[in-house]
N, C-alpha and C. Protein backbone atom coordinates (compact mmCIF):
# COMPACT_ATOMS: atom_id res chain seq x y z
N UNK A 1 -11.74 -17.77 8.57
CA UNK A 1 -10.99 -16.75 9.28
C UNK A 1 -10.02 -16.07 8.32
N UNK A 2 -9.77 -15.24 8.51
CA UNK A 2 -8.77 -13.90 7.63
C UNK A 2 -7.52 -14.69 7.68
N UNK A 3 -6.86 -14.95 8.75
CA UNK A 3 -5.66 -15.48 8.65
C UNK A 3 -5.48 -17.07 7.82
N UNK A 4 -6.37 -17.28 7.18
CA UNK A 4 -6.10 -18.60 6.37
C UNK A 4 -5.65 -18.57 5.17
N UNK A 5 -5.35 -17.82 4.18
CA UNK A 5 -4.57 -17.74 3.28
C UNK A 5 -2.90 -17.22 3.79
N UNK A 6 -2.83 -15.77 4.01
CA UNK A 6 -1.73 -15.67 4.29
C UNK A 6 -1.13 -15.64 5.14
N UNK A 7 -0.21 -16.11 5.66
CA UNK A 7 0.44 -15.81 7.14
C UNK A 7 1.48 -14.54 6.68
N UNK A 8 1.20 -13.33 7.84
CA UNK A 8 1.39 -12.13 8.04
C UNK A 8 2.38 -12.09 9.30
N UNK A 9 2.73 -13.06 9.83
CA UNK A 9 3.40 -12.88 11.57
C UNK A 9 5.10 -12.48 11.12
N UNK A 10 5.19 -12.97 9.74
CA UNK A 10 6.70 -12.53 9.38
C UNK A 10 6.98 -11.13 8.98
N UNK A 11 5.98 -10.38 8.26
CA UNK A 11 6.32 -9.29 7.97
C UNK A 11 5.82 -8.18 8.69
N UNK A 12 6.53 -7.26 8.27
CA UNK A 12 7.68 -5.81 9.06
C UNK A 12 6.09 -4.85 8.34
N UNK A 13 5.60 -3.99 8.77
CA UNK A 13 4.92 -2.91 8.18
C UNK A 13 4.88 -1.87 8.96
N UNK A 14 5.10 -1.00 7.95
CA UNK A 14 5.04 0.95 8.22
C UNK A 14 3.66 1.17 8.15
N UNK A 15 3.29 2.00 9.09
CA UNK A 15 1.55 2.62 8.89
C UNK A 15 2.38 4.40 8.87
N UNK A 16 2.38 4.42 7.97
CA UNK A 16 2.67 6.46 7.70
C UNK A 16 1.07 6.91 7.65
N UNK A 17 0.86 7.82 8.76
CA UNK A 17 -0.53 7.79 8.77
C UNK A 17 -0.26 9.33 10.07
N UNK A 18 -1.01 10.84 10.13
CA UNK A 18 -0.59 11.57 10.61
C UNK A 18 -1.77 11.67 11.64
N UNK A 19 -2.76 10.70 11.63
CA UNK A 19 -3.71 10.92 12.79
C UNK A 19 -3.09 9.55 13.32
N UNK A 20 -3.32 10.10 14.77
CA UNK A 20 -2.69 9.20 15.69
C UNK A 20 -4.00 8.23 15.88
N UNK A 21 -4.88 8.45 15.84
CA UNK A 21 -6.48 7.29 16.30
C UNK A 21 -6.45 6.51 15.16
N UNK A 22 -6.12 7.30 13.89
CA UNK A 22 -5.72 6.30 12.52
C UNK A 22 -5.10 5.11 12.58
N UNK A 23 -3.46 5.77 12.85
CA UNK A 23 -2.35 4.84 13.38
C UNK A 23 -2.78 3.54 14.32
N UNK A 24 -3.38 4.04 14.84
CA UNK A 24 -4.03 2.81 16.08
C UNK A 24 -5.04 1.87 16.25
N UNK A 25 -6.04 2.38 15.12
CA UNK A 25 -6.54 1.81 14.79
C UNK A 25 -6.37 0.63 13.70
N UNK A 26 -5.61 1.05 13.06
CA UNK A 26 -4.87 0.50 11.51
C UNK A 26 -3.66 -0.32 12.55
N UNK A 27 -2.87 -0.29 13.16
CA UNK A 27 -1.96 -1.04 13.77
C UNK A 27 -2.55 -2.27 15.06
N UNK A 28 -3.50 -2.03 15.01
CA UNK A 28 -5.19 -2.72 15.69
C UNK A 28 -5.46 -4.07 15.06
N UNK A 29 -5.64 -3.81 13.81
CA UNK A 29 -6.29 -4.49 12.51
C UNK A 29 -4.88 -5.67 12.13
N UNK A 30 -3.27 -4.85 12.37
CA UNK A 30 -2.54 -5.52 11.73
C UNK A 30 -1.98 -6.72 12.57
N UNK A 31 -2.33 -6.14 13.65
CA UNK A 31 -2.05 -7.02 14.82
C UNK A 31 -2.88 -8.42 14.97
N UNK A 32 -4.30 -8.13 14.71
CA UNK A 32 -4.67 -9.29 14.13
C UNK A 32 -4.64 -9.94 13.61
N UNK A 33 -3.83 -9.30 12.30
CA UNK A 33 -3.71 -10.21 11.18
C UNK A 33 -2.25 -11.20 11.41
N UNK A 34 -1.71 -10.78 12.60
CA UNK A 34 -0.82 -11.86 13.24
C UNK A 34 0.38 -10.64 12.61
N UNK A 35 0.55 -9.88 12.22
CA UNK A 35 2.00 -9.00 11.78
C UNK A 35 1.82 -8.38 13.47
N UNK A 36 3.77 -8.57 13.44
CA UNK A 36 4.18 -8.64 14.79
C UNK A 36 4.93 -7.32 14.79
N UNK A 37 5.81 -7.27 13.62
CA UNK A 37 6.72 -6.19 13.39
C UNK A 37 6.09 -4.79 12.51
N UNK A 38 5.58 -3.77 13.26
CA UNK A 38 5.14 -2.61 12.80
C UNK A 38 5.55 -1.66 13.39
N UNK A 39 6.01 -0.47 12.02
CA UNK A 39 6.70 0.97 12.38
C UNK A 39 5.67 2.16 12.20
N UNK A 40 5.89 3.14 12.91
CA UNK A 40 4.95 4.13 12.80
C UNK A 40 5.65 5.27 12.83
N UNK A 41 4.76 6.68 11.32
CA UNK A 41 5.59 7.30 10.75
C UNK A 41 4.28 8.76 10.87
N UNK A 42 4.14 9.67 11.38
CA UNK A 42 3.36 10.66 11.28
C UNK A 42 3.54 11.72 9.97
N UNK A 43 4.59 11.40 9.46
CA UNK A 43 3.94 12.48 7.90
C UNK A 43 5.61 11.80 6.97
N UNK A 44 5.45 12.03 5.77
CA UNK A 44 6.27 11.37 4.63
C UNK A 44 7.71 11.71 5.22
N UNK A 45 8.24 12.28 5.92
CA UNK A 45 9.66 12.65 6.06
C UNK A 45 9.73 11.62 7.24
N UNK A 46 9.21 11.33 8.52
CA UNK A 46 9.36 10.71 9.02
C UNK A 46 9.11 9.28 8.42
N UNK A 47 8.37 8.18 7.80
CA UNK A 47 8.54 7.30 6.79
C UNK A 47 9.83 7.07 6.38
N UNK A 48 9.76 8.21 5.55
CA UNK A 48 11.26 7.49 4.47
C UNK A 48 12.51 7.38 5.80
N UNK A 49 12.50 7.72 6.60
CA UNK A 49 13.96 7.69 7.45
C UNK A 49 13.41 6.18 8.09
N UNK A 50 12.25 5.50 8.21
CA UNK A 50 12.08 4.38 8.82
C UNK A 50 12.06 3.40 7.58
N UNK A 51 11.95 3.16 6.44
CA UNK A 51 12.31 2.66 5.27
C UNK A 51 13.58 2.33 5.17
N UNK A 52 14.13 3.67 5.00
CA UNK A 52 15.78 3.26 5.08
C UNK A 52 16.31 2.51 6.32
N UNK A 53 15.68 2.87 7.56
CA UNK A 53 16.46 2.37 8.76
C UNK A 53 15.70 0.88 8.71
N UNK A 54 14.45 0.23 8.49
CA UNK A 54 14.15 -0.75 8.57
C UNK A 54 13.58 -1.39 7.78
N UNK A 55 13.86 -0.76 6.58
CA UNK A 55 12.83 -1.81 5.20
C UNK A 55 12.03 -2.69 5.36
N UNK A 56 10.94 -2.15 5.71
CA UNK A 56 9.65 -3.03 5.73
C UNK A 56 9.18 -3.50 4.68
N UNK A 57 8.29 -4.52 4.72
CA UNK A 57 7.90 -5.66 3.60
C UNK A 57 7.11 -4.50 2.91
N UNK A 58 6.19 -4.09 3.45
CA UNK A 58 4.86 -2.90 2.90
C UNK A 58 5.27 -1.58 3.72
N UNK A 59 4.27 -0.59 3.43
CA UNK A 59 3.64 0.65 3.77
C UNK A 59 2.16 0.72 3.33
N UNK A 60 2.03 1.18 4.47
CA UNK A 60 0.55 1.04 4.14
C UNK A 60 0.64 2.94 4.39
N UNK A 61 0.00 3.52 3.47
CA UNK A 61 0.58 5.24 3.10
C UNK A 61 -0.44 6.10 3.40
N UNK A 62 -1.15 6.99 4.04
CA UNK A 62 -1.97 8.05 4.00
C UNK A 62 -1.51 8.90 2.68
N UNK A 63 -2.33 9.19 2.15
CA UNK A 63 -2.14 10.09 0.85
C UNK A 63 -1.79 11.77 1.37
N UNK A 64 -2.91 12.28 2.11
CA UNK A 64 -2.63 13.57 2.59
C UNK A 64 -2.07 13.61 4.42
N UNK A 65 -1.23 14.17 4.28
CA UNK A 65 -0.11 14.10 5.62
C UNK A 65 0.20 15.56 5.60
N UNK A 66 0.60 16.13 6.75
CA UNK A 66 1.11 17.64 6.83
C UNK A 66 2.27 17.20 7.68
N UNK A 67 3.23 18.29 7.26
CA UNK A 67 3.93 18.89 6.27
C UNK A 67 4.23 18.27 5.13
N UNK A 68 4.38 17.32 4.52
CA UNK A 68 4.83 16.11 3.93
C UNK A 68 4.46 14.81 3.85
N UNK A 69 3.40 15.08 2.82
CA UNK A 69 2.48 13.93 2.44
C UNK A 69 2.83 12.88 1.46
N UNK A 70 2.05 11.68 1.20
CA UNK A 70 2.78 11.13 0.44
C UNK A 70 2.38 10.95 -1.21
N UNK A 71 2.45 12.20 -1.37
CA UNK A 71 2.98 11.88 -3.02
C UNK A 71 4.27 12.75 -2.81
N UNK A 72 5.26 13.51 -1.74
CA UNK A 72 6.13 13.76 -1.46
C UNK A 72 6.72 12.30 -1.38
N UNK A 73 6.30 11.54 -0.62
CA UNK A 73 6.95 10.35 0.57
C UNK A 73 7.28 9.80 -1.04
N UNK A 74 6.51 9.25 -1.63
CA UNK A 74 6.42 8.09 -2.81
C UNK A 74 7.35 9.33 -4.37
N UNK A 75 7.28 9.96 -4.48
CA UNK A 75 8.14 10.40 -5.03
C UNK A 75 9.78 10.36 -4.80
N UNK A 76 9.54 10.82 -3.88
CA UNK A 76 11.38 10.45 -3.12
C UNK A 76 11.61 8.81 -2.89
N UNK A 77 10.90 7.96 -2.66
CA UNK A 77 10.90 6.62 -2.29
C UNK A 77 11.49 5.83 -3.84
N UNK A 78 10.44 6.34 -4.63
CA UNK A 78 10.52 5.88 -6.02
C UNK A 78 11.86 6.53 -6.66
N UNK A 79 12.48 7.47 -6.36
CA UNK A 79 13.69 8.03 -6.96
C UNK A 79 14.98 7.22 -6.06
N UNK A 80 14.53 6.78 -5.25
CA UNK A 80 16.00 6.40 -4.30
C UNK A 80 16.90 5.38 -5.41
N UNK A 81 18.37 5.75 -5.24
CA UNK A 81 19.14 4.78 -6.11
C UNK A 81 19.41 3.22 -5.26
N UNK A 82 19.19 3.18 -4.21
CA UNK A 82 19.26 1.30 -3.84
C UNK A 82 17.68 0.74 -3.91
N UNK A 83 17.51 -0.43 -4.91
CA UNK A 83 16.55 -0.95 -5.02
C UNK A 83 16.03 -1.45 -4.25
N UNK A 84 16.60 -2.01 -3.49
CA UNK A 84 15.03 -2.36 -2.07
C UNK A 84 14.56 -1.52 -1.66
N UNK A 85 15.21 -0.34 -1.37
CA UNK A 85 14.37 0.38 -0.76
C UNK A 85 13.59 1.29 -2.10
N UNK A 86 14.04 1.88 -3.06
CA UNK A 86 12.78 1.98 -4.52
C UNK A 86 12.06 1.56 -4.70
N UNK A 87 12.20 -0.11 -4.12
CA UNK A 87 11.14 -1.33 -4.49
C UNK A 87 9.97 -1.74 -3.71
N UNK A 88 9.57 -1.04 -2.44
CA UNK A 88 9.39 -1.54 -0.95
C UNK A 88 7.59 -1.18 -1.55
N UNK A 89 7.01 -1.93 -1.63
CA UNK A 89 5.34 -2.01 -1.90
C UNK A 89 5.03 -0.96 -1.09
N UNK A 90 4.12 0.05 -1.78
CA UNK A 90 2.97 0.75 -1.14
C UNK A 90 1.73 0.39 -1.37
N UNK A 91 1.07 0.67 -0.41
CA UNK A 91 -1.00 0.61 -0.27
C UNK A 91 -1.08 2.26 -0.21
N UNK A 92 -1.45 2.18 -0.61
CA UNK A 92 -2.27 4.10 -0.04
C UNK A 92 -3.77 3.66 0.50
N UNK A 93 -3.78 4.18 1.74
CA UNK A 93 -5.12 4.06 2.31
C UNK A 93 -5.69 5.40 2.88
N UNK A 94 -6.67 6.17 1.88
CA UNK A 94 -6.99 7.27 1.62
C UNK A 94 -8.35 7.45 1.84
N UNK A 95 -8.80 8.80 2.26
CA UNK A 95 -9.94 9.10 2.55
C UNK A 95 -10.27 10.03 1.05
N UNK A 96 -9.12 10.69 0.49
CA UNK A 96 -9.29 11.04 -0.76
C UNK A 96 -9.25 10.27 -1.97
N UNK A 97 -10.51 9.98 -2.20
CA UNK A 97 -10.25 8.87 -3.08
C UNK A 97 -10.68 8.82 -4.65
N UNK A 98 -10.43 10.41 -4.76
CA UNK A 98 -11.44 10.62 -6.58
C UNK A 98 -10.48 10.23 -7.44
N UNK A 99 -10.55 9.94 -8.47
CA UNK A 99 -10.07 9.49 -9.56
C UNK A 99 -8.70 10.14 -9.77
N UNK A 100 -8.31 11.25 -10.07
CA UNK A 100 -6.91 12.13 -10.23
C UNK A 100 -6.20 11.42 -8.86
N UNK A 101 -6.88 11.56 -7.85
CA UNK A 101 -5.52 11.30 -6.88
C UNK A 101 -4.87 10.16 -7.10
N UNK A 102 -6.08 9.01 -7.53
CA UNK A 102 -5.81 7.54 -7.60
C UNK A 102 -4.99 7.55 -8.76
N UNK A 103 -5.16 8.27 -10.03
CA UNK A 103 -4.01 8.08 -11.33
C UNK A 103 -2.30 8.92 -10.90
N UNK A 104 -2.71 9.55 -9.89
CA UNK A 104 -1.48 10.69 -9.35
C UNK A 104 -0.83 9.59 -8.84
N UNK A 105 -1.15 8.87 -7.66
CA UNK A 105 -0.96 7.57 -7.21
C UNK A 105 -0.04 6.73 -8.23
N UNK A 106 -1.09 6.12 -8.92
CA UNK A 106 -0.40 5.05 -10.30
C UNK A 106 0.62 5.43 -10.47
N UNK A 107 0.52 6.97 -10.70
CA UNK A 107 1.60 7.27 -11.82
C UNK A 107 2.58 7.45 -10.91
N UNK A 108 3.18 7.60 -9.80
CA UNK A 108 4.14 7.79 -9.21
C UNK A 108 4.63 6.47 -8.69
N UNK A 109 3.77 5.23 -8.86
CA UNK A 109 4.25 3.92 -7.86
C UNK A 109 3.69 3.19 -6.63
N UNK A 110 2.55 3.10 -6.92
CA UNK A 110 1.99 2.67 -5.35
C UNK A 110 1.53 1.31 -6.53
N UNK A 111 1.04 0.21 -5.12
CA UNK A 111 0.87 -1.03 -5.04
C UNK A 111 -0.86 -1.47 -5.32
N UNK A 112 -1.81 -0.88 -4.79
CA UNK A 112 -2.79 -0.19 -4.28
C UNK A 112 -3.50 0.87 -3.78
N UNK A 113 -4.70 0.92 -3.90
CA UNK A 113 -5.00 2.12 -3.09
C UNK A 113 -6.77 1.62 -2.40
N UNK A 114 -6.61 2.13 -1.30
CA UNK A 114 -7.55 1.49 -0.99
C UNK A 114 -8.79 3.01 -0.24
N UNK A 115 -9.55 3.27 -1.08
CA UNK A 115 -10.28 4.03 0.50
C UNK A 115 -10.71 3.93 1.64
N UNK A 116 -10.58 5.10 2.84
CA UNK A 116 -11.32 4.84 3.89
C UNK A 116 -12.52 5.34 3.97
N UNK A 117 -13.24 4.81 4.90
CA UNK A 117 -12.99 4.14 5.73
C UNK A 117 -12.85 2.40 5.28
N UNK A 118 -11.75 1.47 5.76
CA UNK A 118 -11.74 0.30 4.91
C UNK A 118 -12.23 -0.96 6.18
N UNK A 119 -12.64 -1.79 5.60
CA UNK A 119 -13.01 -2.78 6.45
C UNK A 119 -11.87 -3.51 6.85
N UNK A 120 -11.32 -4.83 7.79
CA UNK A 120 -9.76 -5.16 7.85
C UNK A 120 -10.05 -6.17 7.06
N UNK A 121 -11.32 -6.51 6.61
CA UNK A 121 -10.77 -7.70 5.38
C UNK A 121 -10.61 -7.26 3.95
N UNK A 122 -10.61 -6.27 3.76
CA UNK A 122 -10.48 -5.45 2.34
C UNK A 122 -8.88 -5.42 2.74
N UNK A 123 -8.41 -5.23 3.88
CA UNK A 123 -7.14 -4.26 4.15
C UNK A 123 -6.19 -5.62 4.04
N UNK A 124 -6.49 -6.67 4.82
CA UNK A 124 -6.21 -8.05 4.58
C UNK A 124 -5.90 -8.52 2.78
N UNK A 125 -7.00 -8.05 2.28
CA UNK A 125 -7.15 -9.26 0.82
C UNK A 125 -5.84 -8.23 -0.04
N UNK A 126 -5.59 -6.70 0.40
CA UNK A 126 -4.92 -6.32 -0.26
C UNK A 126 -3.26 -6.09 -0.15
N UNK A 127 -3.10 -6.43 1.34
CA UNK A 127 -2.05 -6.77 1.57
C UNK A 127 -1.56 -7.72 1.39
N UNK A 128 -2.04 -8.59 1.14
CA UNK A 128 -1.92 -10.17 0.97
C UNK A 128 -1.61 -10.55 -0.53
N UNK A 129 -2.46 -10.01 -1.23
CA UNK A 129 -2.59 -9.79 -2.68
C UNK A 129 -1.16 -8.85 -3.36
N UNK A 130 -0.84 -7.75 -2.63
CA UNK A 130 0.46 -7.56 -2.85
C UNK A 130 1.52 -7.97 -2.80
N UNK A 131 1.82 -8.64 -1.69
CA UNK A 131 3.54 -9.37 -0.94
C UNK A 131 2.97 -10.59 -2.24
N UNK A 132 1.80 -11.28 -2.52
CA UNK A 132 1.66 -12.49 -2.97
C UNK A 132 2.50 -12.07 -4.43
N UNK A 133 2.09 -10.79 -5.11
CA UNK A 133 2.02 -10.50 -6.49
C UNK A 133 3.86 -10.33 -6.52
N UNK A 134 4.68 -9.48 -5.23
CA UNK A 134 6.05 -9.45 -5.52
C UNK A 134 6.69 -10.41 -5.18
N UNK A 135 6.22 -11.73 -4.53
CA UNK A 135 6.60 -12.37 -4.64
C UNK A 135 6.67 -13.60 -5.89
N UNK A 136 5.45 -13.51 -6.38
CA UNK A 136 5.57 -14.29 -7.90
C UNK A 136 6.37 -13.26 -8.90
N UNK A 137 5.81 -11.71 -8.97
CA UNK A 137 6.44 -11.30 -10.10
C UNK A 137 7.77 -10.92 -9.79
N UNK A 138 8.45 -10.60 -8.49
CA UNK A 138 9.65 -9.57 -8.39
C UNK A 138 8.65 -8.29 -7.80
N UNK A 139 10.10 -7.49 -7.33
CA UNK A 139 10.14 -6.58 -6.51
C UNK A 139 10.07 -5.49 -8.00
N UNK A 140 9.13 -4.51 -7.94
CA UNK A 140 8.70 -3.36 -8.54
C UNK A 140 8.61 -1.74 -8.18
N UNK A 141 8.17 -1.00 -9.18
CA UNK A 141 8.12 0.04 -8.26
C UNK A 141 6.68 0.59 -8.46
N UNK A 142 5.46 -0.17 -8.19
CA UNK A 142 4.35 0.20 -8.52
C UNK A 142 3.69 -0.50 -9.63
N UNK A 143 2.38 -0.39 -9.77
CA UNK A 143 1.91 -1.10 -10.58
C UNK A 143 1.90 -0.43 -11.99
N UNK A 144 1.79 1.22 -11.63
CA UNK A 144 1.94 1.85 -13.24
C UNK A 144 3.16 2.83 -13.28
N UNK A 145 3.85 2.53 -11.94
CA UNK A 145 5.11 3.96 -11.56
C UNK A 145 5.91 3.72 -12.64
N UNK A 146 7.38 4.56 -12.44
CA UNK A 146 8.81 4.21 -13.49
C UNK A 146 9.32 3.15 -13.30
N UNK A 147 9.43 2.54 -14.29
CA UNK A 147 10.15 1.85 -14.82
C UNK A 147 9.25 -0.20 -14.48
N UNK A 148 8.22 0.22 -14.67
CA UNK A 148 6.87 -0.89 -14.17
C UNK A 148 6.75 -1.63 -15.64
N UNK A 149 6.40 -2.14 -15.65
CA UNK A 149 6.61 -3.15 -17.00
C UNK A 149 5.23 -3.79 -17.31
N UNK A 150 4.07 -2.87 -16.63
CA UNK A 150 2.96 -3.86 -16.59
C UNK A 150 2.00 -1.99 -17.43
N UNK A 151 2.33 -1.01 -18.20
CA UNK A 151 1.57 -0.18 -18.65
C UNK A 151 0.81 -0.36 -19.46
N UNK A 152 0.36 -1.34 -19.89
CA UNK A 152 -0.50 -1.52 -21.01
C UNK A 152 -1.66 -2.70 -20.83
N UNK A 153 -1.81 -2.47 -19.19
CA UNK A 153 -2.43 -3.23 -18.89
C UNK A 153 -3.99 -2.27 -18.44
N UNK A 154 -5.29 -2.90 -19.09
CA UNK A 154 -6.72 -1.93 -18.60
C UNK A 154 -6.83 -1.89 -16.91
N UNK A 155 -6.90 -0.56 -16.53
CA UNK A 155 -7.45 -0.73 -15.40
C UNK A 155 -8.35 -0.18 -15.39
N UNK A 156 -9.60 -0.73 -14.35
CA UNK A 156 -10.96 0.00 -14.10
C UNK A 156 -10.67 1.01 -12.28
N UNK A 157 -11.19 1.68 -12.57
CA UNK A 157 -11.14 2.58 -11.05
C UNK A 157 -12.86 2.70 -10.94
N UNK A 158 -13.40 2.16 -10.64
CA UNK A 158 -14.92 2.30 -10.39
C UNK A 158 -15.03 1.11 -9.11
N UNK A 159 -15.37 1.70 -8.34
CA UNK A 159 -15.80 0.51 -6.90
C UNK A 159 -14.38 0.57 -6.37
N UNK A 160 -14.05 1.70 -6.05
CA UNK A 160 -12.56 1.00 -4.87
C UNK A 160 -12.82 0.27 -4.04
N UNK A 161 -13.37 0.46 -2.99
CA UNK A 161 -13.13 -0.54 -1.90
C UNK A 161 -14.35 -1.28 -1.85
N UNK A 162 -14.93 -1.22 -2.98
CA UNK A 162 -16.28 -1.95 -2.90
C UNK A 162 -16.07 -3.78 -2.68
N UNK A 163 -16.41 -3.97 -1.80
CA UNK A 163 -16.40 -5.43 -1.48
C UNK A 163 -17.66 -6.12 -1.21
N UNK A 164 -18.54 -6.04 -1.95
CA UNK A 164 -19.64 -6.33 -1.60
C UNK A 164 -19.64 -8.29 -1.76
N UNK A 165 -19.18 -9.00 -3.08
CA UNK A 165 -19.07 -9.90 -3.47
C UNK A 165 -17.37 -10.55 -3.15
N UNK A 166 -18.03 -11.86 -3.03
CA UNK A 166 -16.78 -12.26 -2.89
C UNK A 166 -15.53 -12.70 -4.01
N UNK A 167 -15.66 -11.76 -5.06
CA UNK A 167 -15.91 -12.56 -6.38
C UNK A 167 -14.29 -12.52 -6.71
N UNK A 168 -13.35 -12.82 -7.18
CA UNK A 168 -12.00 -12.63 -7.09
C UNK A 168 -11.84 -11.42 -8.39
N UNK A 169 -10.67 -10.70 -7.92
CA UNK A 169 -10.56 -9.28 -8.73
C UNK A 169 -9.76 -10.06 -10.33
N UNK A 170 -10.75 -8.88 -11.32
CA UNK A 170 -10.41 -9.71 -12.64
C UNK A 170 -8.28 -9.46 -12.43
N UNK A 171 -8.00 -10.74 -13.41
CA UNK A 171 -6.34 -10.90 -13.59
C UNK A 171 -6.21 -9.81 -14.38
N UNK A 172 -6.92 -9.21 -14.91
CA UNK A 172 -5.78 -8.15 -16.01
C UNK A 172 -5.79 -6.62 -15.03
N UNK A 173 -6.56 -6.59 -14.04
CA UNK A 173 -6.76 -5.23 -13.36
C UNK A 173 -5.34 -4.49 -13.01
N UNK A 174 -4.27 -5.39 -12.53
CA UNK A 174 -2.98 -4.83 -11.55
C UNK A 174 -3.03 -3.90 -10.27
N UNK A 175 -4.09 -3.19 -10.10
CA UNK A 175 -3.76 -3.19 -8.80
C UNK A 175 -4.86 -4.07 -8.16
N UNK A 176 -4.30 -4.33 -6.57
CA UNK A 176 -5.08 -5.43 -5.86
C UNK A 176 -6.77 -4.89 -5.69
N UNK A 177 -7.02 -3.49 -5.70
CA UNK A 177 -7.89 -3.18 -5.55
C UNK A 177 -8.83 -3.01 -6.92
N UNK A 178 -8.45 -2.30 -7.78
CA UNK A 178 -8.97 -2.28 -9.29
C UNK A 178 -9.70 -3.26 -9.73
């Protein structure tokens, strides 16, 4: 069962996500995964005011949002001067998923990125795989964003959400998905 590695019933998650069947579906999935505490944010301006008001463990991020999408959201997130909230893990879970967006991504601070449509055990192994990673390494601001300490590490972007094998993601990749 999914819930046997991590227990999820403690942490807080944002779904910033501007389709509402999205939202519900994705808050569907998290609910299973035993997370009790979830905020919901229809485009990057609404987000960051629920960040600040409730610092959630994750965000799980739609990339394209109207008016204010999130490489808006994660730009301003990543500039904030109090570190928890600079620090607060993103997923991007994107239907746009070509290569530039995913390095646009990196380069601004996200945690992951995962495409949709995603299965909930992809969505599982990568949420899990994140809180696991800030909790061994510390609180960050991304795996390749400012001021990340991990740039010289290879990443492959070929097979995002490919889960075909169960095979564990190589250690030098950094993000959970890579």
């Amino acid at each position: 069962m999914l819930r046997d590695k991590w227990d999820l019933s403690r942490i807080s998650c944002l779904i910033a996500e501007d389709n509402p069947h999205m939202r519900t579906i994705v808050r569907s999935v998290l609910t299973g995964f035993g997370v009790r505490s979830i905020f919901e944010a229809s485009d990057g301006a609404e987000a960051l005011e629920l960040v600040v008001d409730r610092k959630p463990d994750i965000v799980l991020l739609d990339w394209v949002m109207n008016p204010f999408g999130g490489s808006e959201f994660l730009r301003i997130l990543r500039g904030d001067h109090d570190m928890v909230i600079s620090t607060v893990p993103v997923l991007v879970i994107s239907a746009h998923a070509n290569r530039a967006t995913i390095l646009e991504a990196m380069g601004i601070g996200v945690h992951g990125f995962v495409a949709k449509p995603i299965a909930p055990a992809i969505l599982y192994r990568h949420i899990g795989d994140i809180l696991e990673r800030q909790e061994m390494q510390g609180r960050s601001k991304g795996i390749m964003g400012p001021g990340s300490q991990q740039k010289s590490r290879k990443l492959n972007i070929a097979g995002i959400s490919d889960d075909a094998s169960d095979a564990e993601p190589e250690a030098d990749t950094g993000l959970a998905l890579l």
